[in-house]
N, C-alpha and C. Protein backbone atom coordinates (compact mmCIF):
# COMPACT_ATOMS: atom_id res chain seq x y z
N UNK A 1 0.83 -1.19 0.00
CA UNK A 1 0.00 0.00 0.00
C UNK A 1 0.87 1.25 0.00
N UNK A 2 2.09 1.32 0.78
CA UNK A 2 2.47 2.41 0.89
C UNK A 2 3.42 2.78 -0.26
N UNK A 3 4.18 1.73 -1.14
CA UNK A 3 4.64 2.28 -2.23
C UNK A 3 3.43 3.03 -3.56
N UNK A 4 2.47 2.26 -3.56
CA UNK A 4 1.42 3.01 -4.73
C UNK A 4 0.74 4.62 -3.75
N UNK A 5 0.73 4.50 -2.88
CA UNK A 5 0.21 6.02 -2.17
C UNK A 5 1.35 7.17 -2.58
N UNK A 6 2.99 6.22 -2.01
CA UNK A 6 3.81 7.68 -2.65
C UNK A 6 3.98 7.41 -4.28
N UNK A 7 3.72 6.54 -5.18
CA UNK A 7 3.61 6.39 -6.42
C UNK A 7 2.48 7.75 -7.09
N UNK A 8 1.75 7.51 -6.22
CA UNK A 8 0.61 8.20 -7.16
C UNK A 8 0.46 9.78 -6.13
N UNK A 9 1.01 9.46 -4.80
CA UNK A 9 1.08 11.13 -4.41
C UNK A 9 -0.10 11.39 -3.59
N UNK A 10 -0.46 10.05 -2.87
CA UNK A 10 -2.09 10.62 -2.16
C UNK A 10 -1.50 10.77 -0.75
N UNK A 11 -0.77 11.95 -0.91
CA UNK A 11 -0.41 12.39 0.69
C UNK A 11 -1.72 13.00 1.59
N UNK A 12 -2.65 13.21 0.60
CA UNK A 12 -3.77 14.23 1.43
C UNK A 12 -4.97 13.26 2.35
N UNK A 13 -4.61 12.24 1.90
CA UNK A 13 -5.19 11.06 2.68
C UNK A 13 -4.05 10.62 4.07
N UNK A 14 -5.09 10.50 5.26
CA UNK A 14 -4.00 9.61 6.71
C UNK A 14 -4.74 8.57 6.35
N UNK A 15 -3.53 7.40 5.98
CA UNK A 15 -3.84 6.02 5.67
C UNK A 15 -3.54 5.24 7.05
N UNK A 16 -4.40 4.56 7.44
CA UNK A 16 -4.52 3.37 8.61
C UNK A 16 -4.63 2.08 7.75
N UNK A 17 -3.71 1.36 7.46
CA UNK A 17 -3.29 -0.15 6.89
C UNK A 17 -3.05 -1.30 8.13
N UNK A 18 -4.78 -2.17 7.65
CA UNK A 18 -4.38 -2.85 9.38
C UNK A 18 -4.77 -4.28 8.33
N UNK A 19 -3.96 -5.40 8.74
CA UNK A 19 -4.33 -6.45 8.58
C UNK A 19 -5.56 -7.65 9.75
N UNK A 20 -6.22 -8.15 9.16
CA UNK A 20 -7.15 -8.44 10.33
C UNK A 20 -8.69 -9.02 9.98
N UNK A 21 -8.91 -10.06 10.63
CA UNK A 21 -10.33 -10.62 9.67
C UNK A 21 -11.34 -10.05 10.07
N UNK A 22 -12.37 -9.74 9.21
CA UNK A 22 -13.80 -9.17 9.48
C UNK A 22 -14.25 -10.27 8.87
N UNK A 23 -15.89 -9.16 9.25
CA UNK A 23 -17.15 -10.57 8.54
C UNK A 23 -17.00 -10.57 7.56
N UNK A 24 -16.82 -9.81 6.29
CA UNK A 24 -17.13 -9.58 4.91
C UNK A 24 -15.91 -10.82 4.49
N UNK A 25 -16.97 -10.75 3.16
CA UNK A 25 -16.27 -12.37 2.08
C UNK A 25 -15.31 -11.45 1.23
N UNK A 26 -14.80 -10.15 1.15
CA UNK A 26 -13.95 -9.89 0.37
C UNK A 26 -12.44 -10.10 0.57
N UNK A 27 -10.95 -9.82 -0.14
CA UNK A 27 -9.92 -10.30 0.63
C UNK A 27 -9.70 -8.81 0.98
N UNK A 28 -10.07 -7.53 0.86
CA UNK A 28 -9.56 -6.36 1.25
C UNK A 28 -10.64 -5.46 1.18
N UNK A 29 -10.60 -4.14 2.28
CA UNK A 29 -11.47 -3.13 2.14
C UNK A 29 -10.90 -1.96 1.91
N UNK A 30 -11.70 -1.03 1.85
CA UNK A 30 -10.69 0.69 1.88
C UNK A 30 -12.19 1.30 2.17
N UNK A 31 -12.43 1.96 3.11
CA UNK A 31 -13.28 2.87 3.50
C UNK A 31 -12.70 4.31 3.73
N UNK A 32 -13.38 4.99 3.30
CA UNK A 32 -12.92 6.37 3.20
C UNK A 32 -13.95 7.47 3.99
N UNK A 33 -13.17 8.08 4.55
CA UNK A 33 -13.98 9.07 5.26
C UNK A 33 -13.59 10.78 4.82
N UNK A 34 -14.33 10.80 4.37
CA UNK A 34 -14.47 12.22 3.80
C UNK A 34 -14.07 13.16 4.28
N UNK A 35 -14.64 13.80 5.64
CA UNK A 35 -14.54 14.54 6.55
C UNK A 35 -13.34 14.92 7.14
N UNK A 36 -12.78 13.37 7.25
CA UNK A 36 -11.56 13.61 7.97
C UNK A 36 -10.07 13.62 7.40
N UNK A 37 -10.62 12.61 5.66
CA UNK A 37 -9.51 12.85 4.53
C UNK A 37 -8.66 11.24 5.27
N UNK A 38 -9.37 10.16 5.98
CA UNK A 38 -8.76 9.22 6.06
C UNK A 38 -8.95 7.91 5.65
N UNK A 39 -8.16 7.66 4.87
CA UNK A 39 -8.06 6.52 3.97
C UNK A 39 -8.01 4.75 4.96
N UNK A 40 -9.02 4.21 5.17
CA UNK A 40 -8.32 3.12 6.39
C UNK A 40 -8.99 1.42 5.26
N UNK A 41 -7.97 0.79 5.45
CA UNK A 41 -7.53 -0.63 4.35
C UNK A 41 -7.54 -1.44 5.50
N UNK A 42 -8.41 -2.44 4.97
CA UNK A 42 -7.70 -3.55 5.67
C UNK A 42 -7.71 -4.72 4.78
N UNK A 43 -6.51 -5.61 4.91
CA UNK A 43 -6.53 -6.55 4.46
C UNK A 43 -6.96 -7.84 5.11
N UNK A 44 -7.51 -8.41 4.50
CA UNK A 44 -7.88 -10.28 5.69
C UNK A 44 -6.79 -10.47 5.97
N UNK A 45 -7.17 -11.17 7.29
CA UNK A 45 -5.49 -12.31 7.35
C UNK A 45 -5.77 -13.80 7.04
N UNK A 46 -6.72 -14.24 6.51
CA UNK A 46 -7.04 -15.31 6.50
C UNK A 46 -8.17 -15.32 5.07
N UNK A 47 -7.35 -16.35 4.20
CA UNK A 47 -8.31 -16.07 2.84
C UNK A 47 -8.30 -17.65 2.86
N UNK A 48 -9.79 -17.77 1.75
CA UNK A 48 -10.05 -19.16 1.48
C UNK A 48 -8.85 -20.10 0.44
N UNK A 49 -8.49 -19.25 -0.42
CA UNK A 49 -7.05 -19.58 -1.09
C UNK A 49 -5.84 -19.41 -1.05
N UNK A 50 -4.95 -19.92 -1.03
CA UNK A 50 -3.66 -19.44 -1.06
C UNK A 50 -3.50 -18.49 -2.10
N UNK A 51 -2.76 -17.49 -1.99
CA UNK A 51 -2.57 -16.55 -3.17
C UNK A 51 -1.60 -16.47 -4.09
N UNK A 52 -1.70 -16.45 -5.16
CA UNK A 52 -0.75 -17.11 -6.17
C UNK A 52 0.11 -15.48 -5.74
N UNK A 53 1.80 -16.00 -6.37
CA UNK A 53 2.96 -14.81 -6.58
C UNK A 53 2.45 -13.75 -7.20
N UNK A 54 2.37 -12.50 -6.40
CA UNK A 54 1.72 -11.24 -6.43
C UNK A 54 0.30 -10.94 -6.07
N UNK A 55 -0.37 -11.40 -5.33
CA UNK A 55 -2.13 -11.61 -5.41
C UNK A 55 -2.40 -10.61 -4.48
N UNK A 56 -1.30 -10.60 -2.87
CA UNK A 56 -1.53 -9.77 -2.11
C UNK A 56 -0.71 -8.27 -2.18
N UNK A 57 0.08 -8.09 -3.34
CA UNK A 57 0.23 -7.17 -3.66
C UNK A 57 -0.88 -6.27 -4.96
N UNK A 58 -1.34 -6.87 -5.46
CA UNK A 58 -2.29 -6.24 -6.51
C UNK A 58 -3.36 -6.46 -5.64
N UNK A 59 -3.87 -6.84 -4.57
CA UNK A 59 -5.24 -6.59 -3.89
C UNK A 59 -4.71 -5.02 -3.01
N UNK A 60 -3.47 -4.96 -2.48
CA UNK A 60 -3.54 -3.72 -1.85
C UNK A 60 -3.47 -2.16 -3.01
N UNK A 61 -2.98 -2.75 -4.22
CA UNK A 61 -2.82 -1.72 -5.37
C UNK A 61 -4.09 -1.62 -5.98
N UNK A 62 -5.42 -2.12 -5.53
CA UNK A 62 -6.84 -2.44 -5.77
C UNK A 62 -7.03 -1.12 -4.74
N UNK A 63 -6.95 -1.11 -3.70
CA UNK A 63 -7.39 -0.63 -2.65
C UNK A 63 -6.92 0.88 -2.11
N UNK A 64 -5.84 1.06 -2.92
CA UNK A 64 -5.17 2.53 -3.02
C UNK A 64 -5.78 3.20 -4.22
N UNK A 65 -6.10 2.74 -5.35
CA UNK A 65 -6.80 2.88 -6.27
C UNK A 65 -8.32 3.43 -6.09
N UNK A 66 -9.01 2.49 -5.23
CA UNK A 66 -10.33 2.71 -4.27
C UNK A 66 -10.51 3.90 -3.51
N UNK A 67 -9.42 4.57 -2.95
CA UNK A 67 -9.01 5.67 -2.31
C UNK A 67 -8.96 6.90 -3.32
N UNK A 68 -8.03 6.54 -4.50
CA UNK A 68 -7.52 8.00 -5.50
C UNK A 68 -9.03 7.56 -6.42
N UNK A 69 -9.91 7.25 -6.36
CA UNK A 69 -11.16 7.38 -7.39
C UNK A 69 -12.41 8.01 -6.28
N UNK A 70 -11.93 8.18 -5.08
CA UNK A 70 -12.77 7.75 -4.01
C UNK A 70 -13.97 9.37 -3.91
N UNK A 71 -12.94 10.58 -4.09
CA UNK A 71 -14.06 11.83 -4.83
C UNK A 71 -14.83 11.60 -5.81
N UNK A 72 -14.31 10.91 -6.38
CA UNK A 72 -14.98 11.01 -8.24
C UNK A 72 -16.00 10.51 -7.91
N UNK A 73 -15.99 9.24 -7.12
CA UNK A 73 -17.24 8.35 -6.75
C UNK A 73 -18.32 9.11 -5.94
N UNK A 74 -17.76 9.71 -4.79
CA UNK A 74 -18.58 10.49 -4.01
C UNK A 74 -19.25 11.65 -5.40
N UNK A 75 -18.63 12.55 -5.62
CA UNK A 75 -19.83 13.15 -6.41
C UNK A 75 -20.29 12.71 -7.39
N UNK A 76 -20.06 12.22 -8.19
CA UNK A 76 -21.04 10.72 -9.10
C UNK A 76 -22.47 10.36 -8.40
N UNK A 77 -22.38 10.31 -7.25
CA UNK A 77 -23.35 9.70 -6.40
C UNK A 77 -24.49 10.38 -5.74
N UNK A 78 -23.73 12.00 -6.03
CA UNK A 78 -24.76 12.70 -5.68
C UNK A 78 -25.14 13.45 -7.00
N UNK A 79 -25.39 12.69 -7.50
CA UNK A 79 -25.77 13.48 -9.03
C UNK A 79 -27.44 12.02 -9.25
N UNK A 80 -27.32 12.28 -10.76
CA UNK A 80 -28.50 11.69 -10.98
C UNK A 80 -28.19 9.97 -11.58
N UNK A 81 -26.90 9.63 -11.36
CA UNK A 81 -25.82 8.82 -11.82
C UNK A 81 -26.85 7.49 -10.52
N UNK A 82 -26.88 6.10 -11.22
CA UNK A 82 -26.84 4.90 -10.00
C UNK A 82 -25.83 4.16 -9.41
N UNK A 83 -25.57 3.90 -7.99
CA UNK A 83 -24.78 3.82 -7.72
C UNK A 83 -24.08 2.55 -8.25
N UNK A 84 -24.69 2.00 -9.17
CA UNK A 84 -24.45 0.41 -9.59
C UNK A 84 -23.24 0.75 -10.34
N UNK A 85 -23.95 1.84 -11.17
CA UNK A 85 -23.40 2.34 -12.72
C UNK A 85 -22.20 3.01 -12.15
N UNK A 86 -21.81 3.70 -10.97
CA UNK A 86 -20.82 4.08 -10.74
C UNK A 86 -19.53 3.22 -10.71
N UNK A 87 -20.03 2.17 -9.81
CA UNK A 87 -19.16 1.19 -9.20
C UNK A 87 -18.76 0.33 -9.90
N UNK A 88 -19.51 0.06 -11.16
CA UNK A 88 -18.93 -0.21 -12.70
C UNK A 88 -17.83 0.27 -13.38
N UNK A 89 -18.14 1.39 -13.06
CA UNK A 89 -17.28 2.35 -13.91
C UNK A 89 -16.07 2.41 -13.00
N UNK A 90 -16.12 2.79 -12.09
CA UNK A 90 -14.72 2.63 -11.43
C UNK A 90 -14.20 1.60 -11.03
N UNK A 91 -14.39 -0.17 -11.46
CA UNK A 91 -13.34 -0.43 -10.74
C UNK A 91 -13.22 -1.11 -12.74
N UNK A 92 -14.15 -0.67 -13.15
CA UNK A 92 -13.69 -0.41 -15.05
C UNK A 92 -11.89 -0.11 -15.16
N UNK A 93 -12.07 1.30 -14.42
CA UNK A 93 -10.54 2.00 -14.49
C UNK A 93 -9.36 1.13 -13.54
N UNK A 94 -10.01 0.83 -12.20
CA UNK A 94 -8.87 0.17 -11.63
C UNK A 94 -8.36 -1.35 -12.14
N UNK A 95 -9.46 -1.52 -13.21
CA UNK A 95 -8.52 -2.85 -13.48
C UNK A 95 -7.41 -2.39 -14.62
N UNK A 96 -8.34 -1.31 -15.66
CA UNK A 96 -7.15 -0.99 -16.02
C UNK A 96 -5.87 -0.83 -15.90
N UNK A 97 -5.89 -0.06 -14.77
CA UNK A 97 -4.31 0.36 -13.99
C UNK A 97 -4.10 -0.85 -13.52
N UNK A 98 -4.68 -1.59 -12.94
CA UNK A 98 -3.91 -3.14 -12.44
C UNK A 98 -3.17 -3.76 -13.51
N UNK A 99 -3.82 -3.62 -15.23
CA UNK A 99 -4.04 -4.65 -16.09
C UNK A 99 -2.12 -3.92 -16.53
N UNK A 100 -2.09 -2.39 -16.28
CA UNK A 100 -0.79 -1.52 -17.03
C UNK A 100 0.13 -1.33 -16.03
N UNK A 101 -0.27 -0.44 -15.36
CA UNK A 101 0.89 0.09 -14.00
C UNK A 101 1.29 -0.75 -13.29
N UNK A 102 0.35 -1.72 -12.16
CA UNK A 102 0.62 -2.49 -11.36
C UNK A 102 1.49 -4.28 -12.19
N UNK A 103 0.86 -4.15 -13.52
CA UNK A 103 1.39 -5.01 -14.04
C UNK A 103 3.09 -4.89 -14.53
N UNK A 104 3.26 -4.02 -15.36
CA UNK A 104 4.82 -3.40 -15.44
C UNK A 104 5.33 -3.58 -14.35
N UNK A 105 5.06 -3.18 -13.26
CA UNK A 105 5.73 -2.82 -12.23
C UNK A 105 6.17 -4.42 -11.48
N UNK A 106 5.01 -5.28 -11.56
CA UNK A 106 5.49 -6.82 -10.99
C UNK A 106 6.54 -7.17 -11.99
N UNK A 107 6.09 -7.25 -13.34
CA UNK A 107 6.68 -7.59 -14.41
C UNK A 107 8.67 -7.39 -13.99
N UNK A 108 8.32 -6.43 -14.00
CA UNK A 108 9.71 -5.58 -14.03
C UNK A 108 10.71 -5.74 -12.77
N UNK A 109 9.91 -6.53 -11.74
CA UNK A 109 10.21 -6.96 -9.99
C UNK A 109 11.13 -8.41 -10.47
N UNK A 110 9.89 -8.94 -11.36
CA UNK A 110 10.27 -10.83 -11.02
C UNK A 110 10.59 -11.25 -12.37
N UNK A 111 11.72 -10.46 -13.16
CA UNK A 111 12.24 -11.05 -14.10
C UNK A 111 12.93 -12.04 -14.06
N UNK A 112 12.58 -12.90 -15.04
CA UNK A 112 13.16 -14.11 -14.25
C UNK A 112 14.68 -14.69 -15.10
């Protein structure tokens, strides 16, 4: 998490990165609080699969991503936009960047 935050420059966010299981079936969250400009992630510690080489690094580059779209979404939402159609659309873009940036960047880690 903390290399894609200074990658992309989201200093204006206080990020809280806690590993730790909740109820939810996802492997990671990012809730954002507006008000206070704080970005808080958590990752599971306990997933139903083992994660193949890089899985828990592109779930936290998911989740910083979740954060730098995280205005766009908020006013999207208060418009005449559904929130379905939003949440489409943005993680549309974050796979992109997973599919380019985050990919180069493993690529370029584990040459083999």
């Amino acid at each position: 998490t903390e290399k894609w935050v200074k990658f992309f420059g989201l200093t204006d966010f206080e990020w809280i990165v806690e590993r730790k299981q909740t109820d939810e079936e996802t492997r990671a969250q990012c809730w954002i609080h507006f008000d206070g400009r704080v970005a808080n992630t958590v990752l599971q510690e306990k997933w139903d699969d083992v994660p193949y080489p890089g899985e828990i690094e592109r779930v936290a580059f998911h989740e910083v991503m979740e954060a730098m779209l995280s205005d766009l979404w908020m006013l999207t939402t208060r418009r005449y936009l559904s929130e379905d159609e939003v949440e489409v659309a943005r993680h549309r873009l974050i796979r992109i960047l997973e599919n380019s940036v985050w990919k180069q960047d493993w690529e370029g880690r584990n040459v083999q």
